[in-house]
PDB file of N, CA and C in Angstrom:
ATOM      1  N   UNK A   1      -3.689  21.151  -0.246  1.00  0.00           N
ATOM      2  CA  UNK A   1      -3.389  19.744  -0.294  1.00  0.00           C
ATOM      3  C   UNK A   1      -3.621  19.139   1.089  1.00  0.00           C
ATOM      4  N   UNK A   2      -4.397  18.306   1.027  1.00  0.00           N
ATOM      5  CA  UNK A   2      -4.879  17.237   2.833  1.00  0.00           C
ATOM      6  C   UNK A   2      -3.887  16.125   2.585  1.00  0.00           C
ATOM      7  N   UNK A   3      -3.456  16.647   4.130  1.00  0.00           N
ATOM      8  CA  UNK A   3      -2.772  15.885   4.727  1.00  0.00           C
ATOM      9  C   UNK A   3      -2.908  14.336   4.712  1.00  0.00           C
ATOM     10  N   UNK A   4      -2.005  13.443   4.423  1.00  0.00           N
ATOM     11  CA  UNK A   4      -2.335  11.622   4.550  1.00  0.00           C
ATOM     12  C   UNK A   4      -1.156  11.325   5.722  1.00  0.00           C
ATOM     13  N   UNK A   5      -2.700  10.408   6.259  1.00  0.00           N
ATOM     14  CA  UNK A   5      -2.471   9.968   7.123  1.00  0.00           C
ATOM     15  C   UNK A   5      -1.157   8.557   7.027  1.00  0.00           C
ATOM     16  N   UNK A   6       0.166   8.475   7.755  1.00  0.00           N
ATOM     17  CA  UNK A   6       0.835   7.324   7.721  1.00  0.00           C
ATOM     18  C   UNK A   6       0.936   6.894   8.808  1.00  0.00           C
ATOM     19  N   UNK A   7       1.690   5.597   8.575  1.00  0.00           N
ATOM     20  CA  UNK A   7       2.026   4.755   9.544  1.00  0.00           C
ATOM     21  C   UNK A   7       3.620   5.019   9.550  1.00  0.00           C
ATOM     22  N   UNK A   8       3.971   5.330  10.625  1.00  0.00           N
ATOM     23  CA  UNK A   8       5.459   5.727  10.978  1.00  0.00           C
ATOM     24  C   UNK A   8       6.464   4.795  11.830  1.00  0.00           C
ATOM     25  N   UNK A   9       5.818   4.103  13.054  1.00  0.00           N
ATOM     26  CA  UNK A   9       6.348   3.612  13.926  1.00  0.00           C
ATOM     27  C   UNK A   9       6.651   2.299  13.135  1.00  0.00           C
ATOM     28  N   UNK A  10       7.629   1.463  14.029  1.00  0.00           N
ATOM     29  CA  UNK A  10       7.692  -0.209  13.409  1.00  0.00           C
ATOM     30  C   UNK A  10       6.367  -0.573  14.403  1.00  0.00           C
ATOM     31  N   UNK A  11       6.399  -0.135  15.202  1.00  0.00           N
ATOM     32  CA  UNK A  11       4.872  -1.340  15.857  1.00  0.00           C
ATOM     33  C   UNK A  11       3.938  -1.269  15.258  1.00  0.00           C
ATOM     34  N   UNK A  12       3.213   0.049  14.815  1.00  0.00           N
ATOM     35  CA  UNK A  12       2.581   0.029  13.843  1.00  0.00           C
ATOM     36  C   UNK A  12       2.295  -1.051  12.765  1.00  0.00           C
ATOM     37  N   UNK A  13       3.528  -0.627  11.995  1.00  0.00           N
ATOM     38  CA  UNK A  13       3.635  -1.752  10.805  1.00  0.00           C
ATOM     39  C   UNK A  13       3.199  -3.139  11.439  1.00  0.00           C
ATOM     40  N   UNK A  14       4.409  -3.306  12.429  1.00  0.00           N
ATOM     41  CA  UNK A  14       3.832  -5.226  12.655  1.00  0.00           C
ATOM     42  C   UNK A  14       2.635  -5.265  13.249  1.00  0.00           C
ATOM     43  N   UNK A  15       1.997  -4.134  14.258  1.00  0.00           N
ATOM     44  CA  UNK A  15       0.820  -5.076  14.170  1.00  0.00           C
ATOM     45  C   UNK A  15      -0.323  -5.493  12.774  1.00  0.00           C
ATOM     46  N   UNK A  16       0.114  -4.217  12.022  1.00  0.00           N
ATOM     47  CA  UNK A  16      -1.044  -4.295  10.974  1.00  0.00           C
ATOM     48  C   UNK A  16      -0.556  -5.730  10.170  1.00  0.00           C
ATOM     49  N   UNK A  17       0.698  -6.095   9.663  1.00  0.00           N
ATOM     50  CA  UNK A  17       1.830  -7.488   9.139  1.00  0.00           C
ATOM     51  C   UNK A  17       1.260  -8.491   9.954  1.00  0.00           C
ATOM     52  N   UNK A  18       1.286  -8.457  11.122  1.00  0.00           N
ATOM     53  CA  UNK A  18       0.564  -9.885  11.806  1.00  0.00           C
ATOM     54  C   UNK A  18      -0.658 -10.440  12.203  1.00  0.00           C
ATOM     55  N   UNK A  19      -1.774  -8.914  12.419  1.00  0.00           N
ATOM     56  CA  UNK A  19      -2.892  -9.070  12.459  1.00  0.00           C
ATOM     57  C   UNK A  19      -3.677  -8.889  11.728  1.00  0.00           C
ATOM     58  N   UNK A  20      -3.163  -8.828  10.350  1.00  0.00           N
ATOM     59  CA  UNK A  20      -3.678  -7.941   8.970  1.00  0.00           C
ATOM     60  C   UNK A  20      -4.229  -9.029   8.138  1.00  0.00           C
ATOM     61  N   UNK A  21      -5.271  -9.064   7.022  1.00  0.00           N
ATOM     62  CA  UNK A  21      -5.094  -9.634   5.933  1.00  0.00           C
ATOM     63  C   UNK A  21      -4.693  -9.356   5.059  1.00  0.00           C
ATOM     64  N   UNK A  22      -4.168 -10.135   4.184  1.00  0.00           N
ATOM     65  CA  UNK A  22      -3.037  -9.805   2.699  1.00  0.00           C
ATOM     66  C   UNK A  22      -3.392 -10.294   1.620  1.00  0.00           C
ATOM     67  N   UNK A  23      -3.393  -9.253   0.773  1.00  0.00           N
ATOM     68  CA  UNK A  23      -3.873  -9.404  -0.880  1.00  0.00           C
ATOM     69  C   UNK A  23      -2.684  -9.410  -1.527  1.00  0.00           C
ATOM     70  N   UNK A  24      -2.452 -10.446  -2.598  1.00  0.00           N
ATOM     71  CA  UNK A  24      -1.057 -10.127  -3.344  1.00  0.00           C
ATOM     72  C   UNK A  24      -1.875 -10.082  -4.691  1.00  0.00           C
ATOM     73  N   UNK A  25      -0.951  -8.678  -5.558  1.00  0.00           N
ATOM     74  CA  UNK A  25      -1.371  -8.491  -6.711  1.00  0.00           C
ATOM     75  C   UNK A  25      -0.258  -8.558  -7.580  1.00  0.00           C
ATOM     76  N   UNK A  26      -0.228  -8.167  -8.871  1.00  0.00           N
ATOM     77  CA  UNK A  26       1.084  -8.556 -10.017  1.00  0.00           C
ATOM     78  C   UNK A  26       2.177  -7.901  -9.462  1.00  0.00           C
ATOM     79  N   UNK A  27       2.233  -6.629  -8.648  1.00  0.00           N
ATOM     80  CA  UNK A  27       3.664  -5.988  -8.289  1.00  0.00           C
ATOM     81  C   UNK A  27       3.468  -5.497  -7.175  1.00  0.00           C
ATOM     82  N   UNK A  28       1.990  -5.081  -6.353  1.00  0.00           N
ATOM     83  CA  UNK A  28       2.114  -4.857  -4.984  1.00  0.00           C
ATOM     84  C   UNK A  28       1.247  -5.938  -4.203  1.00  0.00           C
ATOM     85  N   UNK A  29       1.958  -5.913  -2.772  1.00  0.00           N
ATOM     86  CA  UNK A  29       1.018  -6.844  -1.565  1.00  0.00           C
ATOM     87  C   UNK A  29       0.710  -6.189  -1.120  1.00  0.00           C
ATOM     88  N   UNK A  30      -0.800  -6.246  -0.283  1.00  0.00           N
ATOM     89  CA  UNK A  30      -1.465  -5.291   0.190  1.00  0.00           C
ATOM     90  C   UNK A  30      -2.245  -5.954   1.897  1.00  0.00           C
ATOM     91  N   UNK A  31      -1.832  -5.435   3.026  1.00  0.00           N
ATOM     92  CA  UNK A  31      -2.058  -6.030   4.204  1.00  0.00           C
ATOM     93  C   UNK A  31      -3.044  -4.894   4.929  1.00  0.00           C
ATOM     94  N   UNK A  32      -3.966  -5.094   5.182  1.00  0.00           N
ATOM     95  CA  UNK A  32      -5.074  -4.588   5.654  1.00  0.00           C
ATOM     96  C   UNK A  32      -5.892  -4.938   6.984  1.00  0.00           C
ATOM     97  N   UNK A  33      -5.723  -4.398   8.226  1.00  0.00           N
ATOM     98  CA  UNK A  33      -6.498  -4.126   9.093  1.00  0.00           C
ATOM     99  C   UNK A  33      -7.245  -3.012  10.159  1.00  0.00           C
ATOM    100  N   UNK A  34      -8.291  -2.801  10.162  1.00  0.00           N
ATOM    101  CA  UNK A  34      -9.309  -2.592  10.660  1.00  0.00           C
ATOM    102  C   UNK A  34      -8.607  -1.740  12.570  1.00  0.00           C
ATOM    103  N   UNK A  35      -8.520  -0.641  12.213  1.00  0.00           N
ATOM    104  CA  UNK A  35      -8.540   0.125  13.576  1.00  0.00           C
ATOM    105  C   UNK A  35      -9.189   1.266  14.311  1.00  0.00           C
ATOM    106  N   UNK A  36      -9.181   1.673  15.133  1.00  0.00           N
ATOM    107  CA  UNK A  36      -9.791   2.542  15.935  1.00  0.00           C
ATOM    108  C   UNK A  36     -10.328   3.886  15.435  1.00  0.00           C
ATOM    109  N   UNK A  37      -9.854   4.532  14.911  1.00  0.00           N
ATOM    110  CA  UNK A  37      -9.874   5.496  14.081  1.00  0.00           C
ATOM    111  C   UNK A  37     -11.024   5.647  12.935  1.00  0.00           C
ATOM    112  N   UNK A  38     -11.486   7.109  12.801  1.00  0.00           N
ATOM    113  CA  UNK A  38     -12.153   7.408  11.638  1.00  0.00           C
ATOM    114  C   UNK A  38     -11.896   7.653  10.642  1.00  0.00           C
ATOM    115  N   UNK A  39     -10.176   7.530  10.217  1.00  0.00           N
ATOM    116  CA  UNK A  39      -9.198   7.817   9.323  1.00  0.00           C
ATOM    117  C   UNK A  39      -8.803   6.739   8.721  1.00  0.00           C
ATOM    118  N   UNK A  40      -8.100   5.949   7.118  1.00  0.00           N
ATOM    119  CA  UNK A  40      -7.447   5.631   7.024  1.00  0.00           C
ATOM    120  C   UNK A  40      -5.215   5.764   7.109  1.00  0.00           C
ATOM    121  N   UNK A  41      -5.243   4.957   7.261  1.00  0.00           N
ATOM    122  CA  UNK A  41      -3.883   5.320   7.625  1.00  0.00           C
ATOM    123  C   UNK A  41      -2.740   4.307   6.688  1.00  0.00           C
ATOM    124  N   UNK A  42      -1.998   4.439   6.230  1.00  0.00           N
ATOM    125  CA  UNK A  42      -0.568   3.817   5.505  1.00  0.00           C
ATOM    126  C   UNK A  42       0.619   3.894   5.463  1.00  0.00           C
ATOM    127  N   UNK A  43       1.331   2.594   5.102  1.00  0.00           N
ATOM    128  CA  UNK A  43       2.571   2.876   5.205  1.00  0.00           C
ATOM    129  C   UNK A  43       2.763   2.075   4.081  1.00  0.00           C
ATOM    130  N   UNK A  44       4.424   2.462   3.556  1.00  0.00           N
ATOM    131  CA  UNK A  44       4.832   1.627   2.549  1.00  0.00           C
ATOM    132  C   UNK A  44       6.501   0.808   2.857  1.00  0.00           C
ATOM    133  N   UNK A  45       6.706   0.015   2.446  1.00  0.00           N
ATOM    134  CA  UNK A  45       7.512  -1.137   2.994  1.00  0.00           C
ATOM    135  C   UNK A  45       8.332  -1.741   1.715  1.00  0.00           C
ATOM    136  N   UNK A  46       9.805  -1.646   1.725  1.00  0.00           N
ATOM    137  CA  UNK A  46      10.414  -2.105   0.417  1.00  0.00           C
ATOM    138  C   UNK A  46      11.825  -2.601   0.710  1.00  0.00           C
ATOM    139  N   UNK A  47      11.747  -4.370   0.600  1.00  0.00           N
ATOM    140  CA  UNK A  47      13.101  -4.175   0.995  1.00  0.00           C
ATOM    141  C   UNK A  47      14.048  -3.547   0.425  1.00  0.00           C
ATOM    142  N   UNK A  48      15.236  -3.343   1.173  1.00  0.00           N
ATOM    143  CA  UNK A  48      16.466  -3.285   0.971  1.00  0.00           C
ATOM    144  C   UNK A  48      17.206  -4.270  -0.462  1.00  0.00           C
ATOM    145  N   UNK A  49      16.779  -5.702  -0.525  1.00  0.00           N
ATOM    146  CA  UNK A  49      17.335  -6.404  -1.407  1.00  0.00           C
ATOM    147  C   UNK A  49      16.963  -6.627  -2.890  1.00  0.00           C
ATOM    148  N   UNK A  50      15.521  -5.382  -2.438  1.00  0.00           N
ATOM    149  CA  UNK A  50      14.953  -5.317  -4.109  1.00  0.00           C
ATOM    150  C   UNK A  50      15.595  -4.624  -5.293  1.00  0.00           C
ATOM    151  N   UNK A  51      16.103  -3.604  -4.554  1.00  0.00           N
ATOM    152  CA  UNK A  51      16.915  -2.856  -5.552  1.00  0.00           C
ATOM    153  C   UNK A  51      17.090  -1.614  -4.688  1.00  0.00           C
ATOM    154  N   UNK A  52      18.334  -0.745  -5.327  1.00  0.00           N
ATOM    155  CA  UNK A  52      18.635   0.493  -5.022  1.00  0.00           C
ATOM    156  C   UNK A  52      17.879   1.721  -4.283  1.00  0.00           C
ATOM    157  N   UNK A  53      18.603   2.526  -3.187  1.00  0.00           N
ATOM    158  CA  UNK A  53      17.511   3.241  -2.940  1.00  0.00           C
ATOM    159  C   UNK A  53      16.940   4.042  -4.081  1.00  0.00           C
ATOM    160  N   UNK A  54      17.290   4.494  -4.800  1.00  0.00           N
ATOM    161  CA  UNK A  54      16.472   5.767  -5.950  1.00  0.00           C
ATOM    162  C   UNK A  54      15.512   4.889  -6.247  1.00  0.00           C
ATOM    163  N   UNK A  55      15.869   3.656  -7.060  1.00  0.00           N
ATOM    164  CA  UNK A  55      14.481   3.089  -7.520  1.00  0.00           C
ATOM    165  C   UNK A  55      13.272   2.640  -6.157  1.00  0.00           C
ATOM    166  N   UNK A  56      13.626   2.531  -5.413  1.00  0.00           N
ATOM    167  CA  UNK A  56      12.783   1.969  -4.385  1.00  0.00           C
ATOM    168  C   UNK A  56      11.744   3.282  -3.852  1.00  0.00           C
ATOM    169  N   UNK A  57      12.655   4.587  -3.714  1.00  0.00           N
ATOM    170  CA  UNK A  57      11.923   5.520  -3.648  1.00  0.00           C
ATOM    171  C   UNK A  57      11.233   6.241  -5.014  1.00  0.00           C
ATOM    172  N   UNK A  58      11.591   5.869  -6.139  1.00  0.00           N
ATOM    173  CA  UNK A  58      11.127   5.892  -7.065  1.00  0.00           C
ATOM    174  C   UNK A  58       9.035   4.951  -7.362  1.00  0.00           C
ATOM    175  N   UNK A  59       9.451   3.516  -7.120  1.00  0.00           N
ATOM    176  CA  UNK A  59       8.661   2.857  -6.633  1.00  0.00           C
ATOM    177  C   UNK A  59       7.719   3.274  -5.212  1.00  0.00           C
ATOM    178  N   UNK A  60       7.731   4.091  -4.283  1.00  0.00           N
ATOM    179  CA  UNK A  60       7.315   4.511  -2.926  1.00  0.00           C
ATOM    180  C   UNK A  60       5.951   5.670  -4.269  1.00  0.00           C
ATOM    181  N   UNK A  61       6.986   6.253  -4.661  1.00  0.00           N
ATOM    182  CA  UNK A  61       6.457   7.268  -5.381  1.00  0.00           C
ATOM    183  C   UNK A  61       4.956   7.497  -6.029  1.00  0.00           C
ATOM    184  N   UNK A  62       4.940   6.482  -7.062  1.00  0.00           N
ATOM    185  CA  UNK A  62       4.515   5.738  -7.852  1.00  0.00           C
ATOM    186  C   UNK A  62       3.274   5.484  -7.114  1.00  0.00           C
ATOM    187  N   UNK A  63       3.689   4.022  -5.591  1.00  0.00           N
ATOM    188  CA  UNK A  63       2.256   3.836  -4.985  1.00  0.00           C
ATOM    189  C   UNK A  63       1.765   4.919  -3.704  1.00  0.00           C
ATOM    190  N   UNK A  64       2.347   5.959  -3.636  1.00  0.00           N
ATOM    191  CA  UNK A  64       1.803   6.990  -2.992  1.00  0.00           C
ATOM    192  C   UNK A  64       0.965   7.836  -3.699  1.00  0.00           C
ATOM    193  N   UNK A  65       1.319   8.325  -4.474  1.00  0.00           N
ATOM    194  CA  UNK A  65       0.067   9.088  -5.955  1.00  0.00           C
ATOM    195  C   UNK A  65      -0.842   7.799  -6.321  1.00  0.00           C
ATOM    196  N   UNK A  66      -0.469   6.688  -6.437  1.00  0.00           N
ATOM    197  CA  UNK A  66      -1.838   5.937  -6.602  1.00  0.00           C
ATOM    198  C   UNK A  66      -2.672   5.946  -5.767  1.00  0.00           C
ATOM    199  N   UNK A  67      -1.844   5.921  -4.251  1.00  0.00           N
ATOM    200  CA  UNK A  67      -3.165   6.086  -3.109  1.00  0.00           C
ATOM    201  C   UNK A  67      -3.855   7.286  -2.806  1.00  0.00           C
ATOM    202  N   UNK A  68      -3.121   8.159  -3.322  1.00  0.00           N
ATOM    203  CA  UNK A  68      -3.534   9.457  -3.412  1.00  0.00           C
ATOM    204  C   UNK A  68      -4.882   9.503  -4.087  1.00  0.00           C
ATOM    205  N   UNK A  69      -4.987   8.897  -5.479  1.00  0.00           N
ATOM    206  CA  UNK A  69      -5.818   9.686  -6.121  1.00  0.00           C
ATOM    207  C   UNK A  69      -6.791   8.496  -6.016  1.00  0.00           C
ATOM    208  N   UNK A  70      -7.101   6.972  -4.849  1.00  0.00           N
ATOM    209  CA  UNK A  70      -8.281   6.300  -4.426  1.00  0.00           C
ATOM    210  C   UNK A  70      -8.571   6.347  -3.301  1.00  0.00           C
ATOM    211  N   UNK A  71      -7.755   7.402  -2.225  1.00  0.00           N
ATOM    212  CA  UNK A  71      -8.189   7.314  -1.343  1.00  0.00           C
ATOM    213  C   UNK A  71      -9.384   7.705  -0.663  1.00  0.00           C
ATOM    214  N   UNK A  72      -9.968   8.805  -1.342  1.00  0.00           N
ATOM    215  CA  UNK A  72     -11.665   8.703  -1.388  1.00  0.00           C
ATOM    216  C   UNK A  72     -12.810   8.256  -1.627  1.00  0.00           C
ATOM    217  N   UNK A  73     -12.226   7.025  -2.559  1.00  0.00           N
ATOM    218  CA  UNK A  73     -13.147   5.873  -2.966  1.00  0.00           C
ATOM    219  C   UNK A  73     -12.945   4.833  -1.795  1.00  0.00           C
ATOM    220  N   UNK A  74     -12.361   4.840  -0.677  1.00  0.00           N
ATOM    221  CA  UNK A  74     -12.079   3.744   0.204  1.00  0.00           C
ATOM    222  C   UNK A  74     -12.507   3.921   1.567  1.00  0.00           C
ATOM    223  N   UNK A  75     -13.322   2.598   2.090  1.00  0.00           N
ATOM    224  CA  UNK A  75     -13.806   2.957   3.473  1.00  0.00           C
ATOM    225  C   UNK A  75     -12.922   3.670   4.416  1.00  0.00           C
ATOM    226  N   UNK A  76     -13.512   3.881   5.044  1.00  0.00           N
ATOM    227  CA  UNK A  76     -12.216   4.642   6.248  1.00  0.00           C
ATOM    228  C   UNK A  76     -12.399   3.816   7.741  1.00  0.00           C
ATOM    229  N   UNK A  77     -11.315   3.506   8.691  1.00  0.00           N
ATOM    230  CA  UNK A  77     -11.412   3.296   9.038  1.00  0.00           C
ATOM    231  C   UNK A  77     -10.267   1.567   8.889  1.00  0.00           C
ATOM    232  N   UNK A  78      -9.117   2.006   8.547  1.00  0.00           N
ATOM    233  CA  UNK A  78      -8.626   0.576   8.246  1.00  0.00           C
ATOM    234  C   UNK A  78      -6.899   0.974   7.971  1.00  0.00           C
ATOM    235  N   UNK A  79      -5.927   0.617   8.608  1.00  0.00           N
ATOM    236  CA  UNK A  79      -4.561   0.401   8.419  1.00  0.00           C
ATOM    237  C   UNK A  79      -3.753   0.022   7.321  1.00  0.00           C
ATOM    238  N   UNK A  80      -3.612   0.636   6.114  1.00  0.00           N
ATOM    239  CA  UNK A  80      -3.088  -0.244   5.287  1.00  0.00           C
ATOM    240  C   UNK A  80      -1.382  -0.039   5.188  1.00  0.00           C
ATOM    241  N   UNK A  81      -0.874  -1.169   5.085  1.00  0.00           N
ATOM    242  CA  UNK A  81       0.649  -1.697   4.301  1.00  0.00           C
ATOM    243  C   UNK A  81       0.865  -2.489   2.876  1.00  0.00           C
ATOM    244  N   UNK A  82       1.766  -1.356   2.170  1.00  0.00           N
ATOM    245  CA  UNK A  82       2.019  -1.590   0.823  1.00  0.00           C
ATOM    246  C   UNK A  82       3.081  -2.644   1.113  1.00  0.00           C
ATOM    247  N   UNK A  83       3.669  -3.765   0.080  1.00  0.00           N
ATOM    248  CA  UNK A  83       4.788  -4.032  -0.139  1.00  0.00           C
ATOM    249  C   UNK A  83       4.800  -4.510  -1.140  1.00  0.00           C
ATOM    250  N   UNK A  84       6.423  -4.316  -1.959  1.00  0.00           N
ATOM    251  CA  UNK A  84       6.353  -4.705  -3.460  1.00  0.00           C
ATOM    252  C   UNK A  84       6.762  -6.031  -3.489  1.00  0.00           C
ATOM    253  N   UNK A  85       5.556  -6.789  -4.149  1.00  0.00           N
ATOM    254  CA  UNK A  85       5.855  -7.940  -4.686  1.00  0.00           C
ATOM    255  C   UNK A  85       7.181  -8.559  -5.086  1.00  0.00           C
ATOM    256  N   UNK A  86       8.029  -9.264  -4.339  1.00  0.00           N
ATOM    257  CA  UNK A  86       9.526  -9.370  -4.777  1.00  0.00           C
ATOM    258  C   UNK A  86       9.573 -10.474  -5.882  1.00  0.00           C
ATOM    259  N   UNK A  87       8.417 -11.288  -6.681  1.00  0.00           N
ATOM    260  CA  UNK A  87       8.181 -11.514  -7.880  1.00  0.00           C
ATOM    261  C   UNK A  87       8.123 -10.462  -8.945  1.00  0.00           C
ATOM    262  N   UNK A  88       7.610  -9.798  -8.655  1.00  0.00           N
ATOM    263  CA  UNK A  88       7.609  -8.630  -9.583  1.00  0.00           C
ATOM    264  C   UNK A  88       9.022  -8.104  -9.979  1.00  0.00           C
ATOM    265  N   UNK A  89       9.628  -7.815 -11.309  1.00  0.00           N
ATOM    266  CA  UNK A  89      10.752  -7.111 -11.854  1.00  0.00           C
ATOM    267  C   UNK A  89      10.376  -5.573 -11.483  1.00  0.00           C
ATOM    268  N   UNK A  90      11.548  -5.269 -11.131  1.00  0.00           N
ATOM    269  CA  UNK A  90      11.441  -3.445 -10.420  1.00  0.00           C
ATOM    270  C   UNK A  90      11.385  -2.517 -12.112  1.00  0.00           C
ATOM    271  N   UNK A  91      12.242  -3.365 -12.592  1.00  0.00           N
ATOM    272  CA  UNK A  91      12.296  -2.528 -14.139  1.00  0.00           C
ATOM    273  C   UNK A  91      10.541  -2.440 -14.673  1.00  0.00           C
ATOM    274  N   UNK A  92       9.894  -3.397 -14.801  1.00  0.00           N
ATOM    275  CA  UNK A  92       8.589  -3.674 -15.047  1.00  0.00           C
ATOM    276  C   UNK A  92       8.014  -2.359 -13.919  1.00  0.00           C
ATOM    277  N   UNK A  93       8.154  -1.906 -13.439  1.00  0.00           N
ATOM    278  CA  UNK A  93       7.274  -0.941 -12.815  1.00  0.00           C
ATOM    279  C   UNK A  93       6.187   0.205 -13.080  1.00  0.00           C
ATOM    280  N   UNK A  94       4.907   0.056 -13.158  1.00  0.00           N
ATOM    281  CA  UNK A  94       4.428   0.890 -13.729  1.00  0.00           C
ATOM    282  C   UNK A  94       3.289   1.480 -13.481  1.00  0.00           C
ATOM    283  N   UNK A  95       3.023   2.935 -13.072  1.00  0.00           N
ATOM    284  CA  UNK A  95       1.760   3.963 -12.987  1.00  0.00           C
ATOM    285  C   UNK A  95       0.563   2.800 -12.893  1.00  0.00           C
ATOM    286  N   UNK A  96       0.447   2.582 -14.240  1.00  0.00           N
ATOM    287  CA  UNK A  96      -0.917   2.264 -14.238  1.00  0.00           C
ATOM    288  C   UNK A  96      -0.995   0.299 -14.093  1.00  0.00           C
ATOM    289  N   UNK A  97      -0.195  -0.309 -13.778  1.00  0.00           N
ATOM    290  CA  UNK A  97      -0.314  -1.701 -13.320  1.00  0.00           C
ATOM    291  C   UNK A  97      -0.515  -1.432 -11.243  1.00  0.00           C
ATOM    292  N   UNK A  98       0.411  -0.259 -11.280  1.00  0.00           N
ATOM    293  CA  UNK A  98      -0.082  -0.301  -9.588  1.00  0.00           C
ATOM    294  C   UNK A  98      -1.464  -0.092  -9.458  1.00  0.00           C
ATOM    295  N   UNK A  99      -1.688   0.964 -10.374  1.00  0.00           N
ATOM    296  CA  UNK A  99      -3.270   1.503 -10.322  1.00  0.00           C
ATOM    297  C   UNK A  99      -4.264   0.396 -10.257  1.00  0.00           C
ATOM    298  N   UNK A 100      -4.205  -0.318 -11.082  1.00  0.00           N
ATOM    299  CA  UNK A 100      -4.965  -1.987 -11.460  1.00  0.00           C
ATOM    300  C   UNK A 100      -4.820  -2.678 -10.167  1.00  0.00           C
ATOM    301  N   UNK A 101      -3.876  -3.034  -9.835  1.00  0.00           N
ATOM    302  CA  UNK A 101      -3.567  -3.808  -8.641  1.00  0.00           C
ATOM    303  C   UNK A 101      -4.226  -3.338  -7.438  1.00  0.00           C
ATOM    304  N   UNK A 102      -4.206  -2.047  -6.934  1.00  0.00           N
ATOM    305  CA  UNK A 102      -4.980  -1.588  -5.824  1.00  0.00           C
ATOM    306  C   UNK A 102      -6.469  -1.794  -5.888  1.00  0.00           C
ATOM    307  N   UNK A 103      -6.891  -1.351  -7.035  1.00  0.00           N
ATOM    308  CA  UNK A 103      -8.124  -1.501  -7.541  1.00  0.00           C
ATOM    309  C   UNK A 103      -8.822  -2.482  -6.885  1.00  0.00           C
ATOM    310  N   UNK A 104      -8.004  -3.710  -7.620  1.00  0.00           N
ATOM    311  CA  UNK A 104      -8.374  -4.806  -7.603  1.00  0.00           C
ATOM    312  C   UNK A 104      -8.463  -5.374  -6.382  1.00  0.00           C
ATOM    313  N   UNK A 105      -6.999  -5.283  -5.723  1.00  0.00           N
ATOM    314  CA  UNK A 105      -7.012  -5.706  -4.346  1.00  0.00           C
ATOM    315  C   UNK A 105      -8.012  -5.348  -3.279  1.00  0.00           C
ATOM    316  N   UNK A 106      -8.409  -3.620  -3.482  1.00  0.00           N
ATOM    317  CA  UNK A 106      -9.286  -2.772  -2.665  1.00  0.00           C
ATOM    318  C   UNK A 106     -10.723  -3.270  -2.847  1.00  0.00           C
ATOM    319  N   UNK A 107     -10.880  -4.154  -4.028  1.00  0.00           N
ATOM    320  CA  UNK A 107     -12.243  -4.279  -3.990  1.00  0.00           C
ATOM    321  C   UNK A 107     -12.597  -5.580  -3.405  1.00  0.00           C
ATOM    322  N   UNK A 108     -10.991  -6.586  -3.945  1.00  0.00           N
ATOM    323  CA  UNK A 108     -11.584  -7.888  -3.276  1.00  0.00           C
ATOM    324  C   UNK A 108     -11.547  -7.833  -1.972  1.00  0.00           C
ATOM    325  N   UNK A 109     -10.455  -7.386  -1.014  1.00  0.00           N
ATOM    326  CA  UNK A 109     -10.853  -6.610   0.377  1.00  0.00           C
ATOM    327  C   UNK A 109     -12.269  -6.369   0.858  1.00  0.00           C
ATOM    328  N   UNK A 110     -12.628  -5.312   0.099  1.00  0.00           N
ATOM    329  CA  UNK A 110     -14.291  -4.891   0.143  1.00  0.00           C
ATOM    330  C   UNK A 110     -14.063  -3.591   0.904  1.00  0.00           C
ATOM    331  N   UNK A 111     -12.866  -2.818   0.794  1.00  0.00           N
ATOM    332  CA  UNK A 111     -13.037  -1.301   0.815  1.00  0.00           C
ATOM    333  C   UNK A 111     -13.215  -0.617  -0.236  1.00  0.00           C
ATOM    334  N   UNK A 112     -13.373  -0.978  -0.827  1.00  0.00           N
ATOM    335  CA  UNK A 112     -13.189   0.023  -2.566  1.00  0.00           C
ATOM    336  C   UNK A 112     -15.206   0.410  -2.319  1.00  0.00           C
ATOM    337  N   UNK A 113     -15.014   1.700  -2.332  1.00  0.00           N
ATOM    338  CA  UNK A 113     -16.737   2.023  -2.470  1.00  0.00           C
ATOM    339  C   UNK A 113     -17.211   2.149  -3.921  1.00  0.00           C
TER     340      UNK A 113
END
């Protein structure tokens, strides 16, 4: 199993949050910028006021195996931050609507190969 690359630090996160562009899809936002590296790199981001930790790490879950299984279809070379749509109902959560959403987002981006 290869290792994925994250984003750990808070500076991290904000710079990619402030210098990033952002795709919002039906249940995830997706903030994307462009760094140094020959790697992609991610982090995922959920408030506190969305709901409970189990479901939230439940939800983490969910869009980590989604990135898992596109992250070879995607340029490299770019910072990404997940966050869940706080329109979105947490109960509504689902495999294959995240799947759609990245998709989608990744292509209007223009990393999706």
């Amino acid at each position: 199993m290869r290792k994925m690359n994250t984003l750990k630090k808070n500076y991290e996160f904000q710079n990619v949050l402030k210098k990033g562009k952002f795709y919002v899809g039906e249940q995830i936002i997706i903030y994307i910028h462009k760094n140094r590296e020959e790697v992609n790199r991610f982090g995922i981001a959920i408030s506190k006021k969305t709901c409970h930790a189990v479901k939230r790490n439940w939800i983490k879950r969910k869009i980590r195996e989604n990135y898992r299984l596109l992250q070879n279809k995607l340029s490299s070379g770019y910072d990404i931050v997940f966050l869940w749509n706080k329109k979105a109902k947490v109960e509504e959560a689902n495999f294959h609507i995240i799947q759609k959403d990245m998709e989608k987002l990744f292509k209007k981006a223009g990393i999706y190969l």
